[in-house]
Protein backbone atom coordinates (compact mmCIF):
# COMPACT_ATOMS: atom_id res chain seq x y z
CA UNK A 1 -11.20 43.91 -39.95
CA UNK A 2 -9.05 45.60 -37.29
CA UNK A 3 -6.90 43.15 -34.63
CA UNK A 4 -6.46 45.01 -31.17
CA UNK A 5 -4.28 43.07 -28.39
CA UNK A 6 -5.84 43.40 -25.25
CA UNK A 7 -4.34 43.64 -21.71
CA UNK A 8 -4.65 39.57 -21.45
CA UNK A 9 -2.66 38.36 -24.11
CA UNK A 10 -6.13 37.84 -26.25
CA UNK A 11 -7.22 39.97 -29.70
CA UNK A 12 -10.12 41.42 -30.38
CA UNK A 13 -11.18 41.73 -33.81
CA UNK A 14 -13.43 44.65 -34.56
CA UNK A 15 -15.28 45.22 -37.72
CA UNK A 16 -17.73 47.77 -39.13
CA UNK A 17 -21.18 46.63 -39.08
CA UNK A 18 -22.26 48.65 -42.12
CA UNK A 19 -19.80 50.19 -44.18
CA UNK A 20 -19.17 53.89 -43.92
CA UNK A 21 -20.65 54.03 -39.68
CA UNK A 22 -18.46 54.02 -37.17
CA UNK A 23 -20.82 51.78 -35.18
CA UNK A 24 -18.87 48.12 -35.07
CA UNK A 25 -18.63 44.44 -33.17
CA UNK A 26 -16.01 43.53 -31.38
CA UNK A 27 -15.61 39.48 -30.82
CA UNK A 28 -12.91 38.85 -28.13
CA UNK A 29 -10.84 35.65 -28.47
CA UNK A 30 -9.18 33.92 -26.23
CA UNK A 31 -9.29 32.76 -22.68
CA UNK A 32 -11.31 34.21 -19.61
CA UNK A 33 -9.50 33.63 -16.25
CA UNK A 34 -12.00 31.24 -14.87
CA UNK A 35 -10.84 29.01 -17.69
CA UNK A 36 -7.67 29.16 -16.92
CA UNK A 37 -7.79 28.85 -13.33
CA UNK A 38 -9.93 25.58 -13.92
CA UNK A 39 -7.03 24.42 -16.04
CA UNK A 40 -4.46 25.21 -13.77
CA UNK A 41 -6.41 23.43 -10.87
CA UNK A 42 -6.56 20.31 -13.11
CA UNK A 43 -2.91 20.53 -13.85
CA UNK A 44 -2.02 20.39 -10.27
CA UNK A 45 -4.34 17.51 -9.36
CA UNK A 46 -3.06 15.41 -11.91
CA UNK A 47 0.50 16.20 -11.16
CA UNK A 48 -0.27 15.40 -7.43
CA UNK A 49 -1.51 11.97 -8.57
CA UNK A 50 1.30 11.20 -10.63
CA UNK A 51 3.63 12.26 -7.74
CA UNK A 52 2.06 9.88 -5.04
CA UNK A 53 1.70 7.06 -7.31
CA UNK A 54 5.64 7.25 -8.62
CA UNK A 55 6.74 8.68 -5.33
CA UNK A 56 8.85 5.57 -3.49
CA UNK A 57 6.67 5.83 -0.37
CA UNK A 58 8.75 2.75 1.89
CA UNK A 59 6.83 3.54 5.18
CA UNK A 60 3.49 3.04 3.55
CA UNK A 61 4.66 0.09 1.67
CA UNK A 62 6.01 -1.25 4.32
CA UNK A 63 3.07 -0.85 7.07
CA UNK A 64 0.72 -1.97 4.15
CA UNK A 65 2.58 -5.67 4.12
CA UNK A 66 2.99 -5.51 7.58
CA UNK A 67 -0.87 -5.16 8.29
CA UNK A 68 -1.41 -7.54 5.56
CA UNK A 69 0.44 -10.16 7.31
CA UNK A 70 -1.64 -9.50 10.69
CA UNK A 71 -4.74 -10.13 9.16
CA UNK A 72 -3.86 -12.93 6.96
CA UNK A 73 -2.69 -14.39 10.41
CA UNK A 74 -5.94 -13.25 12.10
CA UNK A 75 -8.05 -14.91 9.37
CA UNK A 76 -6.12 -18.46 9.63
CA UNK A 77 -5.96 -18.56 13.45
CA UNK A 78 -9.80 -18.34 13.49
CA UNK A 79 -9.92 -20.89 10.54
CA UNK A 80 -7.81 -23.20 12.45
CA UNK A 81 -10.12 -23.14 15.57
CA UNK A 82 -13.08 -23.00 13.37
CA UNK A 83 -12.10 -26.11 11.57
CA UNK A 84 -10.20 -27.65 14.74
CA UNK A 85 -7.20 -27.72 12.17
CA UNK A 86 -3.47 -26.78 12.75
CA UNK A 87 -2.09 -24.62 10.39
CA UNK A 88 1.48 -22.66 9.80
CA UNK A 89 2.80 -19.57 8.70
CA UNK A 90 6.37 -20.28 6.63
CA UNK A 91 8.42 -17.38 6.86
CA UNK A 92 11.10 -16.56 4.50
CA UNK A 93 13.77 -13.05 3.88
CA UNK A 94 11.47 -12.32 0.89
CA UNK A 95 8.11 -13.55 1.51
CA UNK A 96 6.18 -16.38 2.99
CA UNK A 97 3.27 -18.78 2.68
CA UNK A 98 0.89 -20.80 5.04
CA UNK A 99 1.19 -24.73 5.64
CA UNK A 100 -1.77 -27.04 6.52
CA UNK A 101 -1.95 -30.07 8.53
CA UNK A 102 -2.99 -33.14 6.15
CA UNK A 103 -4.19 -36.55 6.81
CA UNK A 104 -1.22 -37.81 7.04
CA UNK A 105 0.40 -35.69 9.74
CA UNK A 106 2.34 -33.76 6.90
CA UNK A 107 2.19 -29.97 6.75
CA UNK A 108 1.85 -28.98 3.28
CA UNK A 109 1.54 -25.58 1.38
CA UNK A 110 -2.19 -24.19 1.42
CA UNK A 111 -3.63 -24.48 -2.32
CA UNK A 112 -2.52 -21.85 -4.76
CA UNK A 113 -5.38 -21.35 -6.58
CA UNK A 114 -6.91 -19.62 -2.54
CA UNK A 115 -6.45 -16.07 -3.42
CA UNK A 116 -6.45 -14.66 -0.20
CA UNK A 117 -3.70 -17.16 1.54
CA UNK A 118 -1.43 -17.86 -1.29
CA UNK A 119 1.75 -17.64 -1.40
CA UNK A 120 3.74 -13.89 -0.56
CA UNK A 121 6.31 -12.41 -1.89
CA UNK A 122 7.52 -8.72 -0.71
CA UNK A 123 7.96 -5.89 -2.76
CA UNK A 124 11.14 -5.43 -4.06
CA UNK A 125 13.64 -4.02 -1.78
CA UNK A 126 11.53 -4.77 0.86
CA UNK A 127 12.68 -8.25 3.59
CA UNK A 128 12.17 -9.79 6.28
CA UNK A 129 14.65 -9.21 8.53
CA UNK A 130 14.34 -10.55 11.66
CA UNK A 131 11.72 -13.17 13.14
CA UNK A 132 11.81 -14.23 17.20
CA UNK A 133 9.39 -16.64 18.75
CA UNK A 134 9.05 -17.37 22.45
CA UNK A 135 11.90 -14.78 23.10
CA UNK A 136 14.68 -16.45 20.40
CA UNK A 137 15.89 -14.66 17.97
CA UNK A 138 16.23 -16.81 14.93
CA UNK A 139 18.43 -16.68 11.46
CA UNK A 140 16.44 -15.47 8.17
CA UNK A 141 18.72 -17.73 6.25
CA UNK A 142 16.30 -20.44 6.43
CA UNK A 143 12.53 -20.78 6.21
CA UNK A 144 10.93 -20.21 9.75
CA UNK A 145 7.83 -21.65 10.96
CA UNK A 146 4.96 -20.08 13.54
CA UNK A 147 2.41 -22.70 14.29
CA UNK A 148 -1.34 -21.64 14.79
CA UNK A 149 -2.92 -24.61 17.08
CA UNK A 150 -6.74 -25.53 16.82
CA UNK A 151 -7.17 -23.96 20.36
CA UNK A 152 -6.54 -20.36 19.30
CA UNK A 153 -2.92 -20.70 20.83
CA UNK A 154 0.11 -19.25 19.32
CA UNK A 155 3.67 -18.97 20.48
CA UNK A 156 4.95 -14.93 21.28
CA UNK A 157 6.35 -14.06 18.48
CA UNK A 158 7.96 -10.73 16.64
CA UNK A 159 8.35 -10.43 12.69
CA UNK A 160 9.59 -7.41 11.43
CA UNK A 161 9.61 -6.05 8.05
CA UNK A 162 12.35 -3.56 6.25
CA UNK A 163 12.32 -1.55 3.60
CA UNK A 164 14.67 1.55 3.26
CA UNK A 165 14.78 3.33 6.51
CA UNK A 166 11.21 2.23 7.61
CA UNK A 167 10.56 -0.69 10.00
CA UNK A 168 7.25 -2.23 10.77
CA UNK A 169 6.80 -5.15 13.32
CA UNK A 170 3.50 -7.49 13.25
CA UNK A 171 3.86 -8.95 16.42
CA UNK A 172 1.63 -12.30 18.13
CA UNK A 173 1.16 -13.26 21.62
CA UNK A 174 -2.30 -14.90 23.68
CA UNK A 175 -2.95 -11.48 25.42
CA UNK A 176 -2.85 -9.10 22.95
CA UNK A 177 -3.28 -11.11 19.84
CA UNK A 178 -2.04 -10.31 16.13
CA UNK A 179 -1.50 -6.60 15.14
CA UNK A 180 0.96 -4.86 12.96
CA UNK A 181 3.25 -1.65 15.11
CA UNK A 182 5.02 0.97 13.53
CA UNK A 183 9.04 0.32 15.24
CA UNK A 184 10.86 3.57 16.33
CA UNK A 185 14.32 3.92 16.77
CA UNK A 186 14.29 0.13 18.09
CA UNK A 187 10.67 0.11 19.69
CA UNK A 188 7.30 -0.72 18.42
CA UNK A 189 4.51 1.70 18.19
CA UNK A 190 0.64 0.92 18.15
């Protein structure tokens, strides 16, 4: 058996077919490029993935909780009109929960077992860093409550999240409602 590199890197291995003619098979080993262009191609998706999914992406974190938040809020101000219920958001620095209005005139946490409006808490590194309602900037020191009235009513009001450099707002009022904006440099963004 005779071993002949080729210009690829691979061998080929040669061998008489009958001993004593010159006639013989070759069988080539190793890779053809389609191979390793396929390999290659995998090697780069998967890094990609792993990149995005360890890559500290604040902005998207961020606008994800803020948007959260708005619809959360969108959800319980139609369930207080549907239900001709008050209810309240509670916010705190690091998260924040919604309050019902009992029998007794108490507002009281919603249950936790309710999946979808249990109790928040951000991400780490990520706050709350500033809530106004009706124009008044208040302290996050303390736990800050935005009332949703059985009439679809709710008091103007600004929260805005932090995380890193990135700033997102969700941000209430009667005429335009509950949405989350992007803020830049000081100014919210649709």
């Amino acid at each position: 058996m005779i071993s002949q590199p080729t210009s690829f890197g691979s061998r080929v291995l040669c061998e008489p077919v009958l001993r004593g003619q010159s006639i013989s098979t070759c069988r080539v080993f190793g890779f053809t490029l389609i191979e390793l262009i396929v390999v290659m191609l995998l090697l780069v998706v998967i890094a990609g993935m792993v990149a995005l999914n360890l890559g500290g992406d604040d902005a998207g974190e961020v606008r994800e909780e803020a948007e959260r938040l708005a619809l959360l809020l969108n959800t319980v101000q139609e369930e207080a009109i549907l239900q001709g219920q008050l209810f309240a958001l509670a916010v705190e620095k690091r998260g924040y929960h919604f309050l019902q209005l009992t029998k007794k005139g108490t507002l009281e946490p919603l249950a936790k077992e309710d999946d979808v409006l249990r109790p928040r808490e951000l991400p780490s590194g990520m706050k709350i860093s500033e809530v106004e309602i009706d124009g008044i900037v208040t302290e996050q020191d303390e736990e800050i409550g935005i009332v949703l009235q059985p009439t679809g009513d709710i008091p103007d009001f600004v929260i805005t999240f932090n995380k890193g450099t990135a700033t997102w707002r969700v941000t209430g009022s009667i005429g335009d409602g509950i949405r989350s904006t992007q803020s830049v440099e000081g100014r919210a963004t649709s």
